[in-house]
C-alpha atoms as a PDB file:
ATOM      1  CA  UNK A   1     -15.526  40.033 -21.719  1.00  0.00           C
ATOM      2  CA  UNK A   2     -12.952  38.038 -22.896  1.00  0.00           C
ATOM      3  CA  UNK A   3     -10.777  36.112 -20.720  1.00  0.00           C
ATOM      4  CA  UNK A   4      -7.357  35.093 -21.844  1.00  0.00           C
ATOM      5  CA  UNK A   5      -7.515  31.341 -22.442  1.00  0.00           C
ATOM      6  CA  UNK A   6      -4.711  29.139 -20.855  1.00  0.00           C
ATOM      7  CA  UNK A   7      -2.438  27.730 -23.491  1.00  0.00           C
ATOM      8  CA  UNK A   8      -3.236  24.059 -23.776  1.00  0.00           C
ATOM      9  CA  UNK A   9       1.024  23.256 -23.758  1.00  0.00           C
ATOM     10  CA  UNK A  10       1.024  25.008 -20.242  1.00  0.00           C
ATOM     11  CA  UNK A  11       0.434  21.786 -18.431  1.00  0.00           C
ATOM     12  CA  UNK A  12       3.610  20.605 -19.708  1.00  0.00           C
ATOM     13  CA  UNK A  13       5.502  23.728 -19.208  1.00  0.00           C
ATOM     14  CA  UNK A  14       4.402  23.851 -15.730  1.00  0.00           C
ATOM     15  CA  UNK A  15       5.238  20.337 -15.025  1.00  0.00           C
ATOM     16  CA  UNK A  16       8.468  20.912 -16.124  1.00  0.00           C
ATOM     17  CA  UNK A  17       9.556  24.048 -14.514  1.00  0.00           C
ATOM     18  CA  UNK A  18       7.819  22.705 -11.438  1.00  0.00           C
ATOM     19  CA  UNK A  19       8.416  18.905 -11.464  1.00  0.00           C
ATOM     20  CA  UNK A  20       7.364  18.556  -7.316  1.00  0.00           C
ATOM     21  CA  UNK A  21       3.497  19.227  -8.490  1.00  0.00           C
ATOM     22  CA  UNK A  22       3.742  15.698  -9.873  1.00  0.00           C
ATOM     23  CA  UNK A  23       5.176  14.452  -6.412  1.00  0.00           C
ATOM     24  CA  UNK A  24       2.215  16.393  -5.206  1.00  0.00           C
ATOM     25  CA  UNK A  25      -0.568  14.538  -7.038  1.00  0.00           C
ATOM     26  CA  UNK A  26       1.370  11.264  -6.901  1.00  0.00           C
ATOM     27  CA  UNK A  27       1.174  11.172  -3.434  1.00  0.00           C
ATOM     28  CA  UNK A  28      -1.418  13.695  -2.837  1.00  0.00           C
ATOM     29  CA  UNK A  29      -0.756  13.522   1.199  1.00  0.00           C
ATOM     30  CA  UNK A  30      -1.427  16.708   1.955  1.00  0.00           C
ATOM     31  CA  UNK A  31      -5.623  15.921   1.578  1.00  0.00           C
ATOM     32  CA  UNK A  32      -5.832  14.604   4.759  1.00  0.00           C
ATOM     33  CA  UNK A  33      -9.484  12.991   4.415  1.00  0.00           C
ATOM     34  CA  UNK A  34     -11.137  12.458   6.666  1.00  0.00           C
ATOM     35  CA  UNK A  35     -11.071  15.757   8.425  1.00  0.00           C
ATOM     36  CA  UNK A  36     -12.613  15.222  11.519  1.00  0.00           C
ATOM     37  CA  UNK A  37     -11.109  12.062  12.827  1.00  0.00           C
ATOM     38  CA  UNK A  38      -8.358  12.342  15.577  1.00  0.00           C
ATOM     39  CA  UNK A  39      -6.083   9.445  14.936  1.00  0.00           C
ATOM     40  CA  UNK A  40      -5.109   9.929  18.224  1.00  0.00           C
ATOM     41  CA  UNK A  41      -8.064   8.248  18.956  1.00  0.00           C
ATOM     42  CA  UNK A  42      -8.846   5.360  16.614  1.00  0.00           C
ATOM     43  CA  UNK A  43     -11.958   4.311  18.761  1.00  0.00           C
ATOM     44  CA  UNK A  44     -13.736   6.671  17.153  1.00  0.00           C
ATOM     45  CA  UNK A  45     -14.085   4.800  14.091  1.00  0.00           C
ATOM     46  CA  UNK A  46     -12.238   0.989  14.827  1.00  0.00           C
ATOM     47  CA  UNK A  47     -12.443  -1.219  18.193  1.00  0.00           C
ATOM     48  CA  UNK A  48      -9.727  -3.130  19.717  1.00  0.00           C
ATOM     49  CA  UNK A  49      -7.345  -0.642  18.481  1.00  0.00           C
ATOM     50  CA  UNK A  50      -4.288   1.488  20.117  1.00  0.00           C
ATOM     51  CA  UNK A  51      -2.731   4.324  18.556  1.00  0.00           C
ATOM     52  CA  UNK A  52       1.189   4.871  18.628  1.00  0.00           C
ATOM     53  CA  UNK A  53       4.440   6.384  16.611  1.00  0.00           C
ATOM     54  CA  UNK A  54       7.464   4.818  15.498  1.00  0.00           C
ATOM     55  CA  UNK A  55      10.494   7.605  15.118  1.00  0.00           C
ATOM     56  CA  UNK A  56      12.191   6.302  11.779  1.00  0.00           C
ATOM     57  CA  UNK A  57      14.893   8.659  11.688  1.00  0.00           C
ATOM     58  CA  UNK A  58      15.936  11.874  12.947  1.00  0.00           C
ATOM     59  CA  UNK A  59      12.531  14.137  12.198  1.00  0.00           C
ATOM     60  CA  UNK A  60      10.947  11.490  11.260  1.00  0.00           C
ATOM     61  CA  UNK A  61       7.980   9.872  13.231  1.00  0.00           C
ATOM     62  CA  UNK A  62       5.136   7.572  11.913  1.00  0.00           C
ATOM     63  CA  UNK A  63       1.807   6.933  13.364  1.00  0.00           C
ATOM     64  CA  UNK A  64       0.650   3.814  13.840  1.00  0.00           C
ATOM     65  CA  UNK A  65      -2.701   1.622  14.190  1.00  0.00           C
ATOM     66  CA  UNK A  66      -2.390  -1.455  16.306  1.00  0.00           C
ATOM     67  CA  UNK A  67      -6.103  -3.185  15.722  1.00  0.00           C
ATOM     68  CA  UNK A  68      -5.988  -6.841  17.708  1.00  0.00           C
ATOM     69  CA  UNK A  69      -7.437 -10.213  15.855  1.00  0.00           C
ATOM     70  CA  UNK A  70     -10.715 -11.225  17.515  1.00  0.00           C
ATOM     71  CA  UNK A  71      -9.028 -13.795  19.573  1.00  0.00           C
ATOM     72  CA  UNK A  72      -7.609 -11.059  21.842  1.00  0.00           C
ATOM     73  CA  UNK A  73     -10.825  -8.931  21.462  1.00  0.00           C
ATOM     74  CA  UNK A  74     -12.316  -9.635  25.132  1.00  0.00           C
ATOM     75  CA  UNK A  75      -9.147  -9.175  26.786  1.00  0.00           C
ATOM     76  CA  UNK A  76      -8.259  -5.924  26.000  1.00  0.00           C
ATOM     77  CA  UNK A  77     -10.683  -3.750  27.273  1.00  0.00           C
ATOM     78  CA  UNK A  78      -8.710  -0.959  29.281  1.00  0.00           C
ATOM     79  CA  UNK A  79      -5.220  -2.313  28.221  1.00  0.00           C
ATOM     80  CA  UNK A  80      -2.090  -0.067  27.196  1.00  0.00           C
ATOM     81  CA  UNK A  81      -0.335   0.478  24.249  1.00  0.00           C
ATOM     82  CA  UNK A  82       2.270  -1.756  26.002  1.00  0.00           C
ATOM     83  CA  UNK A  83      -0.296  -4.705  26.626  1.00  0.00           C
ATOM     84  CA  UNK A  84      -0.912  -4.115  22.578  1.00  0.00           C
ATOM     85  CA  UNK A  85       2.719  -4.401  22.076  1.00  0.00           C
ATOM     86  CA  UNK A  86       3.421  -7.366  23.953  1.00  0.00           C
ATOM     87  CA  UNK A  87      -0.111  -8.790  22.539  1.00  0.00           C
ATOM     88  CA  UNK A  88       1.634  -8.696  19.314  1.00  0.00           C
ATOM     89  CA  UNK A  89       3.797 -12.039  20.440  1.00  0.00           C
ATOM     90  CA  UNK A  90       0.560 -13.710  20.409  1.00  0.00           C
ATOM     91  CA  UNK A  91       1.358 -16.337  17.744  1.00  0.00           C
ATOM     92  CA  UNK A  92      -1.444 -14.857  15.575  1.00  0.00           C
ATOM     93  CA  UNK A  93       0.013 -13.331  12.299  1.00  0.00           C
ATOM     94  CA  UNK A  94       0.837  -9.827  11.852  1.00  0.00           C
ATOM     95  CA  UNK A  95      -0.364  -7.976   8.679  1.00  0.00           C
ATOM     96  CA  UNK A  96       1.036  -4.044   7.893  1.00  0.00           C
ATOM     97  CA  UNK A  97      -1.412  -2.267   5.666  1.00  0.00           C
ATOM     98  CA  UNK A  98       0.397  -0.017   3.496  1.00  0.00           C
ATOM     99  CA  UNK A  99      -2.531   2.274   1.753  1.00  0.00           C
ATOM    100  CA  UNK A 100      -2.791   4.088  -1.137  1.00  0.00           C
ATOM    101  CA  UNK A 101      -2.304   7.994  -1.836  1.00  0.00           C
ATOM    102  CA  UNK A 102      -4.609  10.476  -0.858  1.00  0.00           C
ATOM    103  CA  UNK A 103      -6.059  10.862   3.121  1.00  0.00           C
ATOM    104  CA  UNK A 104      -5.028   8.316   6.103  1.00  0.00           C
ATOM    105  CA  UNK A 105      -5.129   5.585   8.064  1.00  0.00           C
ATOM    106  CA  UNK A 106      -8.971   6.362   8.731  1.00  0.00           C
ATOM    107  CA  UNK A 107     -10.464   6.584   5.480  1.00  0.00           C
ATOM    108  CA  UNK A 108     -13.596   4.380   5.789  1.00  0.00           C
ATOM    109  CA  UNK A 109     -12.598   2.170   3.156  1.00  0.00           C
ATOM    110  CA  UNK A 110      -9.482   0.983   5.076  1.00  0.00           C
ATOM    111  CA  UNK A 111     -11.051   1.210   8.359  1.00  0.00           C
ATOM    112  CA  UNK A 112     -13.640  -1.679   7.098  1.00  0.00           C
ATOM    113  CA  UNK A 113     -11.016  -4.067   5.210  1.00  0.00           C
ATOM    114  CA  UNK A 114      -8.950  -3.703   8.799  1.00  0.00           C
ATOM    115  CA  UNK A 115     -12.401  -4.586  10.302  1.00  0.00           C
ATOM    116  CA  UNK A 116     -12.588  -7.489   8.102  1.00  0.00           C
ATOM    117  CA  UNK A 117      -8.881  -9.005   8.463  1.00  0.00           C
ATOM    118  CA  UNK A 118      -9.030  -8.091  12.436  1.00  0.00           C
ATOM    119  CA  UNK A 119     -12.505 -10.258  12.573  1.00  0.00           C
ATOM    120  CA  UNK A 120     -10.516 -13.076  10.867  1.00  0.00           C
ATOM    121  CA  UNK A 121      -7.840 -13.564  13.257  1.00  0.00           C
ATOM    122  CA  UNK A 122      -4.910 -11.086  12.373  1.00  0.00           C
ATOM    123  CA  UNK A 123      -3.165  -8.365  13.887  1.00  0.00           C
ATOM    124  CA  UNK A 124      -3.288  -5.164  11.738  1.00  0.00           C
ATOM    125  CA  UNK A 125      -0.731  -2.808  11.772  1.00  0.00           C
ATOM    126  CA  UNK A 126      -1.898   0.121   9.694  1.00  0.00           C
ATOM    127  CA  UNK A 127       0.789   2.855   8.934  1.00  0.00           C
ATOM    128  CA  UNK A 128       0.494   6.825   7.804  1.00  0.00           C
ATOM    129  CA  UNK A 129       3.986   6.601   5.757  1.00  0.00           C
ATOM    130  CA  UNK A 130       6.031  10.363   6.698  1.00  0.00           C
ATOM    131  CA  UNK A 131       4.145  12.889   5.539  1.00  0.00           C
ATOM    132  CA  UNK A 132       0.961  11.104   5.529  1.00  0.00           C
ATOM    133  CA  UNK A 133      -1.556  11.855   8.591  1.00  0.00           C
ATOM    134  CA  UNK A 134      -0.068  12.661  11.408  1.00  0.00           C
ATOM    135  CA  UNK A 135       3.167  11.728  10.691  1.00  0.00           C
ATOM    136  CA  UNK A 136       6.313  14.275  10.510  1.00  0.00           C
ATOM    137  CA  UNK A 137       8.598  14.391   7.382  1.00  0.00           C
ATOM    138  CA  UNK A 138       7.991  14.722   3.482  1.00  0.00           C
ATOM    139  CA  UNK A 139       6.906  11.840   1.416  1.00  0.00           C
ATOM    140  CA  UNK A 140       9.384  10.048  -1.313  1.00  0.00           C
ATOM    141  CA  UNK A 141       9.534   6.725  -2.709  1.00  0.00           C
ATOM    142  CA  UNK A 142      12.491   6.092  -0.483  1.00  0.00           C
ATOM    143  CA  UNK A 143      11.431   7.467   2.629  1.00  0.00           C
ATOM    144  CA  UNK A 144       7.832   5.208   2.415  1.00  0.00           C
ATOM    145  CA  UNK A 145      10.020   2.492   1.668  1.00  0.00           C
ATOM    146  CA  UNK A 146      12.016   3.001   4.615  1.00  0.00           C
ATOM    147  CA  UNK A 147       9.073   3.467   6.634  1.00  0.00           C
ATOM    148  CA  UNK A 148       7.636   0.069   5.536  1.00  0.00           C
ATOM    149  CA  UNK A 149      10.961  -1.884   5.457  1.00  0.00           C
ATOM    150  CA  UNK A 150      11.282  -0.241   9.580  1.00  0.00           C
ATOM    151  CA  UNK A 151       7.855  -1.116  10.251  1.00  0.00           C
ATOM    152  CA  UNK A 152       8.538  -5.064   9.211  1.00  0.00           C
ATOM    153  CA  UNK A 153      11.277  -5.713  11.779  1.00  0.00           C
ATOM    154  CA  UNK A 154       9.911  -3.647  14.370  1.00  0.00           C
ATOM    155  CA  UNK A 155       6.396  -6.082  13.778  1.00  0.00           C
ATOM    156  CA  UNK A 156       8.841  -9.664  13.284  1.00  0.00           C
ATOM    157  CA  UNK A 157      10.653  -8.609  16.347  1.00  0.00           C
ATOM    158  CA  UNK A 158       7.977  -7.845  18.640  1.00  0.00           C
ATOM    159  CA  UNK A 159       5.834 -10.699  17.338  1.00  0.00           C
ATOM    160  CA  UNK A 160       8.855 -13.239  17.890  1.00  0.00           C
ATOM    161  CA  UNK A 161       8.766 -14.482  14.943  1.00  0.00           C
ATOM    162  CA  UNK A 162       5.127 -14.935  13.793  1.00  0.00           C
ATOM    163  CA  UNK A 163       4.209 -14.413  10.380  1.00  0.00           C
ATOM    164  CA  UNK A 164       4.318 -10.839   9.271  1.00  0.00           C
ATOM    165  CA  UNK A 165       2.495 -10.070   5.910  1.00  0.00           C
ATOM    166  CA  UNK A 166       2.503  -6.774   3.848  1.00  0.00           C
ATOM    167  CA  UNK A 167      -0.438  -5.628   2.174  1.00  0.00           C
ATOM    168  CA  UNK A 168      -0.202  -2.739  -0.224  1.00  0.00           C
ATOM    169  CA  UNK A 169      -2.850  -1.129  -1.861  1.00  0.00           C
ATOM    170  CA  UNK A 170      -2.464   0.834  -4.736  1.00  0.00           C
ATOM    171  CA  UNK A 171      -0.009   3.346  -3.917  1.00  0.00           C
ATOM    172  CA  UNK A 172       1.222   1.248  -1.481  1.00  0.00           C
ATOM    173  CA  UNK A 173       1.776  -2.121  -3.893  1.00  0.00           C
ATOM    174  CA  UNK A 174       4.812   0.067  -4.944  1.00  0.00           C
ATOM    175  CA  UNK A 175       5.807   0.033  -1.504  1.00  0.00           C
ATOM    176  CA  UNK A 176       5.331  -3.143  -0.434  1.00  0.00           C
ATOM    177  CA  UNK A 177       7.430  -4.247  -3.057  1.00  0.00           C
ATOM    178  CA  UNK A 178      10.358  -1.949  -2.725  1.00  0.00           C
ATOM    179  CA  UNK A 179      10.724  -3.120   0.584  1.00  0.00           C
ATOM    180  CA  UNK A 180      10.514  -6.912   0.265  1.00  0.00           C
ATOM    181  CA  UNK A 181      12.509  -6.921  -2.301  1.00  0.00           C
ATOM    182  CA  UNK A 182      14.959  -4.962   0.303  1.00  0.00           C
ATOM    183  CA  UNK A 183      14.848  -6.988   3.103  1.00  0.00           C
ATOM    184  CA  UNK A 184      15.315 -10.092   0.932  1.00  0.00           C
ATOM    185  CA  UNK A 185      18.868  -8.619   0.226  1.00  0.00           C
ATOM    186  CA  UNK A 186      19.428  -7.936   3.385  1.00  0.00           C
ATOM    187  CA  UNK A 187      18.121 -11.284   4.945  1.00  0.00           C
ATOM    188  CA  UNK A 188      15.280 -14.013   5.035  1.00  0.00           C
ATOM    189  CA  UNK A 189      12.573 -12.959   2.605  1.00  0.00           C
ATOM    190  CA  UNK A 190       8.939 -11.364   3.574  1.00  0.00           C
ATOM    191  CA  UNK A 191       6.789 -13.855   4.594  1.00  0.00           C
ATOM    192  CA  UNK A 192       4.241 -12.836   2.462  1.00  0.00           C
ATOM    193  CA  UNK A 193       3.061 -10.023   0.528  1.00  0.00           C
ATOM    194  CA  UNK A 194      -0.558  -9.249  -0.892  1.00  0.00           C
ATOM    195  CA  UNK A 195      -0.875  -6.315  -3.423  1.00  0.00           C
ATOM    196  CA  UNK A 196      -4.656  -5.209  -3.873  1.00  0.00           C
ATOM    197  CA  UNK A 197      -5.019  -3.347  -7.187  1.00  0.00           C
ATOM    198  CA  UNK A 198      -1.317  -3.127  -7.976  1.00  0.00           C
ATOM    199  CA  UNK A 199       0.421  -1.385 -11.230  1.00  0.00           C
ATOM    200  CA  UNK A 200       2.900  -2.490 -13.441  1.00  0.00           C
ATOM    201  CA  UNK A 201       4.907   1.020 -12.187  1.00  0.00           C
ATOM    202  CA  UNK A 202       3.559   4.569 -11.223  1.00  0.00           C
ATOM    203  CA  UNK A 203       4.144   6.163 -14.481  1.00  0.00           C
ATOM    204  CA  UNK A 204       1.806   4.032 -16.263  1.00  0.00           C
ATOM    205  CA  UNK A 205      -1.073   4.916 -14.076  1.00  0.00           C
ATOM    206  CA  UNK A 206       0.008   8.788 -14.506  1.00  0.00           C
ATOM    207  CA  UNK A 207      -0.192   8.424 -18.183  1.00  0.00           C
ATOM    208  CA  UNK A 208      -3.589   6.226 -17.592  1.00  0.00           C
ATOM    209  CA  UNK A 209      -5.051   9.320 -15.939  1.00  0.00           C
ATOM    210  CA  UNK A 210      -7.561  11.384 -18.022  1.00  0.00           C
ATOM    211  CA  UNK A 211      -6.149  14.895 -17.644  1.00  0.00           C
ATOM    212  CA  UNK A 212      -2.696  13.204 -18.946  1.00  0.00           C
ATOM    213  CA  UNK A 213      -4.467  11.144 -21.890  1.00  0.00           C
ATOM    214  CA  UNK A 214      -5.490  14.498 -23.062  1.00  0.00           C
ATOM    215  CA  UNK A 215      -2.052  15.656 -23.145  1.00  0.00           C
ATOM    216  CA  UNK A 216      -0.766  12.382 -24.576  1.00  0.00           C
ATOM    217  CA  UNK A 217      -1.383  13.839 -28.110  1.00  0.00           C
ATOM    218  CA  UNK A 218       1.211  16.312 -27.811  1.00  0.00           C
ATOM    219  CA  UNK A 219       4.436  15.218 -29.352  1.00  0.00           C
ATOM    220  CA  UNK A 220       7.394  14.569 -26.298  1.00  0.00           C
ATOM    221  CA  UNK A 221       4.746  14.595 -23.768  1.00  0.00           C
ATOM    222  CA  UNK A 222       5.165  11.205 -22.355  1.00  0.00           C
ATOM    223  CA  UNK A 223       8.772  11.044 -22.884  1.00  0.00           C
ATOM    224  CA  UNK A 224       8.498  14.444 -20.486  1.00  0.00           C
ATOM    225  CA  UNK A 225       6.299  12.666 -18.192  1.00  0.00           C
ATOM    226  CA  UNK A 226       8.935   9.734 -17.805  1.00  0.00           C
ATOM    227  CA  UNK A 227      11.710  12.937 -17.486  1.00  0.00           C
ATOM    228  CA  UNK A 228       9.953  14.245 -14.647  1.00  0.00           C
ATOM    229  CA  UNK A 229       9.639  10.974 -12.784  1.00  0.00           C
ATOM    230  CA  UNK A 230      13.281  10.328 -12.860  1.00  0.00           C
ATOM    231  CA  UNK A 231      13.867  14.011 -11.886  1.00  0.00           C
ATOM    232  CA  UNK A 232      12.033  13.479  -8.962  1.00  0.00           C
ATOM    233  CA  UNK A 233      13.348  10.144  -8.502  1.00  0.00           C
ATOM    234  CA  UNK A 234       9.551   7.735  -8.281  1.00  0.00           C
ATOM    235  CA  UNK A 235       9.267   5.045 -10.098  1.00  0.00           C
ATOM    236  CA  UNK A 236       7.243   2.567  -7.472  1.00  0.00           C
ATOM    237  CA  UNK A 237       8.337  -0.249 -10.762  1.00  0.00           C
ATOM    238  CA  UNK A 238       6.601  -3.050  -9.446  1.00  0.00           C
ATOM    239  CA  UNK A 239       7.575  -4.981 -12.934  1.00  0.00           C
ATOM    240  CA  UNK A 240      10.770  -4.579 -11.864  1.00  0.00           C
ATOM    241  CA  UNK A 241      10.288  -5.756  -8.147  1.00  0.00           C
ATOM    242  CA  UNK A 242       8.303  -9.013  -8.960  1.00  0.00           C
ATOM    243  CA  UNK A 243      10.888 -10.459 -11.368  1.00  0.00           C
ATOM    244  CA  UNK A 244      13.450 -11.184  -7.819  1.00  0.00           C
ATOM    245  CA  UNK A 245      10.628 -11.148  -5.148  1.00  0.00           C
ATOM    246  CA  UNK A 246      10.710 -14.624  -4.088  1.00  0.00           C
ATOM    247  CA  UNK A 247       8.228 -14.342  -1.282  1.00  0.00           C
ATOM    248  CA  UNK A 248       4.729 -15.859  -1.637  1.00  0.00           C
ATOM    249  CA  UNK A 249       2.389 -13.412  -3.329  1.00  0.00           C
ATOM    250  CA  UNK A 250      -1.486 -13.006  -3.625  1.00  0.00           C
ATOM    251  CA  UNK A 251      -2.684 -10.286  -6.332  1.00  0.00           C
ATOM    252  CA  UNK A 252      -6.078  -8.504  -5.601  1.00  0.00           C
ATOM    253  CA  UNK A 253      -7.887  -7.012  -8.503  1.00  0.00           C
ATOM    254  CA  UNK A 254     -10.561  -5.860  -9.922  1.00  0.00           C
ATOM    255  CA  UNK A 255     -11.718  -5.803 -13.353  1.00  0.00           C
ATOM    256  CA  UNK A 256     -13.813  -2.946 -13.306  1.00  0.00           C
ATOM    257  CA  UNK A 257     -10.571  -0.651 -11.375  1.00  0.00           C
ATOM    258  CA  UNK A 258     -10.831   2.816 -13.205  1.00  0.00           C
ATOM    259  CA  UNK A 259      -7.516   3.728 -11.560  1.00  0.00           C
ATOM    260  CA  UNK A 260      -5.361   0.874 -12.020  1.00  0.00           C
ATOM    261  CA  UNK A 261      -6.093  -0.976 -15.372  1.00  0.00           C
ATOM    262  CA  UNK A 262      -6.946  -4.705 -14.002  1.00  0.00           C
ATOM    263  CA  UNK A 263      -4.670  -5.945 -17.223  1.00  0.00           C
ATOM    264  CA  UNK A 264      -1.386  -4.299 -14.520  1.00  0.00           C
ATOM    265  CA  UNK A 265      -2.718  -6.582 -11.890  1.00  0.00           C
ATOM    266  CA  UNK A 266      -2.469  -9.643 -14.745  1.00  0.00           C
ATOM    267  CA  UNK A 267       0.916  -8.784 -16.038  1.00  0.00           C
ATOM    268  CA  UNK A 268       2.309  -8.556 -12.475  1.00  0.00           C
ATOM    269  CA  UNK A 269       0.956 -11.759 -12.105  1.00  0.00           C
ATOM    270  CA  UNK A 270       2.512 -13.358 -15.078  1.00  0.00           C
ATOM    271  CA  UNK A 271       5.972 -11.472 -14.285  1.00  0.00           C
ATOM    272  CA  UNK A 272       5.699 -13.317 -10.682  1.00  0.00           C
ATOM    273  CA  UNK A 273       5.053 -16.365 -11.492  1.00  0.00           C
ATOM    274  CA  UNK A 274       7.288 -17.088 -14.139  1.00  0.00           C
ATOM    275  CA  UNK A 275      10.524 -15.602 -12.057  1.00  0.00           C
ATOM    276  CA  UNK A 276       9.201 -17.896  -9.229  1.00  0.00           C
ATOM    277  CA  UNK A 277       9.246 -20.772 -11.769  1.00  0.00           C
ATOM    278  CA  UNK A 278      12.491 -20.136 -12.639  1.00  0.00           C
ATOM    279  CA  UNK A 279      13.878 -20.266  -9.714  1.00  0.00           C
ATOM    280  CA  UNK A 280      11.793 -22.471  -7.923  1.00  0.00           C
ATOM    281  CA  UNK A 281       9.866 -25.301  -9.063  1.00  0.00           C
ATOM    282  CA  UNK A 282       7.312 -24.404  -6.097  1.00  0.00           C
ATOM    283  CA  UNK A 283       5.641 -21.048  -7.352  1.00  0.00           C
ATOM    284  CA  UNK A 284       3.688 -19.705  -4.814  1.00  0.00           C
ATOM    285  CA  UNK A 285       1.799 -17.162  -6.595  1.00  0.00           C
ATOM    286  CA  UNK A 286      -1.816 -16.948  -6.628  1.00  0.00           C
ATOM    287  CA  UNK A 287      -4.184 -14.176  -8.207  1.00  0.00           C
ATOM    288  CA  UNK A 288      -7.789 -13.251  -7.400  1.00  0.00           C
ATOM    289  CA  UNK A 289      -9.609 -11.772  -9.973  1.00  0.00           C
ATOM    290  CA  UNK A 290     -13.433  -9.865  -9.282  1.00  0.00           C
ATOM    291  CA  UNK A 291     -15.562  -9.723 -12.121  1.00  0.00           C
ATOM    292  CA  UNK A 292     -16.472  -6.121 -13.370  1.00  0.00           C
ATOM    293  CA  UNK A 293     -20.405  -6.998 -12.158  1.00  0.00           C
ATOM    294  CA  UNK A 294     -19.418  -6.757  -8.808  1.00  0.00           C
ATOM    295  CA  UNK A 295     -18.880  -3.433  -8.875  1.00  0.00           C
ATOM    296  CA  UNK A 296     -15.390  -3.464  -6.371  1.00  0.00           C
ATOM    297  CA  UNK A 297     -13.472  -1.109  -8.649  1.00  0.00           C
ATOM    298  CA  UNK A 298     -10.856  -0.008  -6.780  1.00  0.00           C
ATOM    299  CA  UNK A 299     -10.823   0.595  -3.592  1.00  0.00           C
ATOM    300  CA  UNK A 300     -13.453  -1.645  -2.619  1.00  0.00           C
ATOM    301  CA  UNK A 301     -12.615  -5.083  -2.610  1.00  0.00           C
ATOM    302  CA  UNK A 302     -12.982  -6.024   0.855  1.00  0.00           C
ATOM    303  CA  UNK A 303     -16.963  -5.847  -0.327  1.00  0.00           C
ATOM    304  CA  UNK A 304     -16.211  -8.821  -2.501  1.00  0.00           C
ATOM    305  CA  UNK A 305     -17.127 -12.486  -1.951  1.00  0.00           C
ATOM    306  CA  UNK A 306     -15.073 -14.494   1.023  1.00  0.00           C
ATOM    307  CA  UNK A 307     -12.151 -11.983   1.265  1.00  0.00           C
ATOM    308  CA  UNK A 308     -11.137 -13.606   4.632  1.00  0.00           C
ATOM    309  CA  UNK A 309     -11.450 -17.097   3.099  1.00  0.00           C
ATOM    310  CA  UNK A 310      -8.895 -16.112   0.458  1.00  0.00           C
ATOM    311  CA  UNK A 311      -6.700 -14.252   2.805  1.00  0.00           C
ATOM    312  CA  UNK A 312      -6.862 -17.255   5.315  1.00  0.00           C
ATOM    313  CA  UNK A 313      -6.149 -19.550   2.405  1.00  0.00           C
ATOM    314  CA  UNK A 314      -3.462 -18.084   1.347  1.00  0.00           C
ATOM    315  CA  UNK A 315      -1.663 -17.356   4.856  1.00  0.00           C
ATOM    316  CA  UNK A 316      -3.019 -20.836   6.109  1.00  0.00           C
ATOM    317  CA  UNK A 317      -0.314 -22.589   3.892  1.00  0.00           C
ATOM    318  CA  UNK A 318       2.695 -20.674   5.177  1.00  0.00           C
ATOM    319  CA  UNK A 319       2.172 -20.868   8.678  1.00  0.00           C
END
């Protein structure tokens, strides 16, 4: 028999009468991978680690990985979520992990970089933004960015003042950003931010993606594309962020990403360092590239060669 074939301008049509799909697949929350883990309890899959939630705003309430550094390792067998808490004021710096779309805080690949950072002496505060996991509320740029910019002074204040670093992966570059470049207007600047596999903004990676490159030879299409985003109000413009972020910055990347185009990562990086230039004669802005042979693409660079060393390298000089 023959079946009616779908048009090929229904994509578009769809996308426009329905502009929240694209919210969908930007943030793609609702695949809550992996399945089977209870990130109630996080000792399933991580050690040293305590499970809590943060209430952001009215409805509102994140959850929350606490992992420990390895200095604090021995001493917390049996402890509380309040020992964690007050563990947190250990001098030791704090980094927030701000991941990427699709599943949670337990996906294995974030589980091992934690594994990795925890091992070389930092506290690890990994966050399921609203929406996200277990956490209440509906995802939008602003509301991860407020989740991020609360989880930052809730981390500097119960640390007293120890270095607190965000880390945003993919997804969550565009949030780091946002919110450093938030809290610098509202105060002292971040203390440091590292962006592993970052874009230039989130529209660029939509019209990287191969269902939209087919598209991209219909006339209007990526002028629609760029509609819809504004509709729905998500830019995540990193470009944008990096030319007043005056923190120091490390850039992640690898060149064989097939989700984020490692040239992004390199224009961020020439974007940061030349407002940092500008503004200060001391640029701290570093970049690490990994060569395509590695095979890291893109969510895999905690596989690559001395991650810690970098990380400590980098941190090392601000504390």
């Amino acid at each position: 028999p023959n079946f009616p074939s779908i048009s090929q301008h229904s994509l578009p049509v769809i996308l426009y009468l329905f502009p929240w799909i694209l919210s969908h697949a930007i943030f793609s929350h609702l695949l809550r991978f992996p399945y089977f883990v209870d990130l109630r309890r996080p000792q399933d899959v991580l050690n040293h680690t305590c499970n809590f939630y943060l209430s952001i705003e009215e409805g509102v309430s994140v959850g929350v990985w606490h992992t420990l550094p390895v200095s604090q390792w021995d001493a917390a067998a049996g402890r509380n979520v309040d020992w964690y808490r007050e563990a947190l004021g250990d001098g030791s710096p704090v980094i927030i992990y701000l991941h990427g779309n699709v599943g949670t805080r337990a996906i294995s690949h974030r589980v091992a970089l934690v594994k990795i950072l925890s091992a070389a002496g930092y506290h690890v505060l990994s966050v399921d933004y609203r929406g996200f996991g277990d956490s209440t509320g509906d995802p939008s740029e602003a509301g991860l960015t407020s989740d991020a910019l609360y989880l930052y002074h809730w981390a500097k204040t119960q640390s007293r003042g120890s270095l607190v670093c965000l880390w945003g992966h993919s997804l969550g570059s565009g949030v780091a950003t946002n919110a450093a470049v938030k809290i610098q207007e509202q105060g002292p600047a971040v203390d440091a931010v590292i962006l592993e596999a970052p874009y230039t903004r989130i529209g660029e990676v939509v019209a990287n993606h191969p269902l939209a490159k087919i598209y991209m030879i219909l006339p209007g299409f990526e002028s629609l594309l760029w509609n819809i985003l504004e509709r729905i109000n998500i830019s995540f413009a990193n470009d944008k962020n990096l030319k007043t972020l005056s923190s120091p910055l490390l850039i992640l990347h690898a060149e064989d990403d097939n989700v984020v185009p490692f040239h992004m990562g390199q224009k961020l990086y020439q974007i940061a360092l030349g407002a940092q230039r500008e503004s200060n004669a001391d640029a701290r802005v570093h970049m690490v590239a990994y060569e395509a042979d590695l095979g890291l693409s893109h969510s895999h660079i905690y596989l690559g060669p001395n991650v810690s060393d970098v990380v400590q390298n980098f941190l090392q000089k601000l504390r």
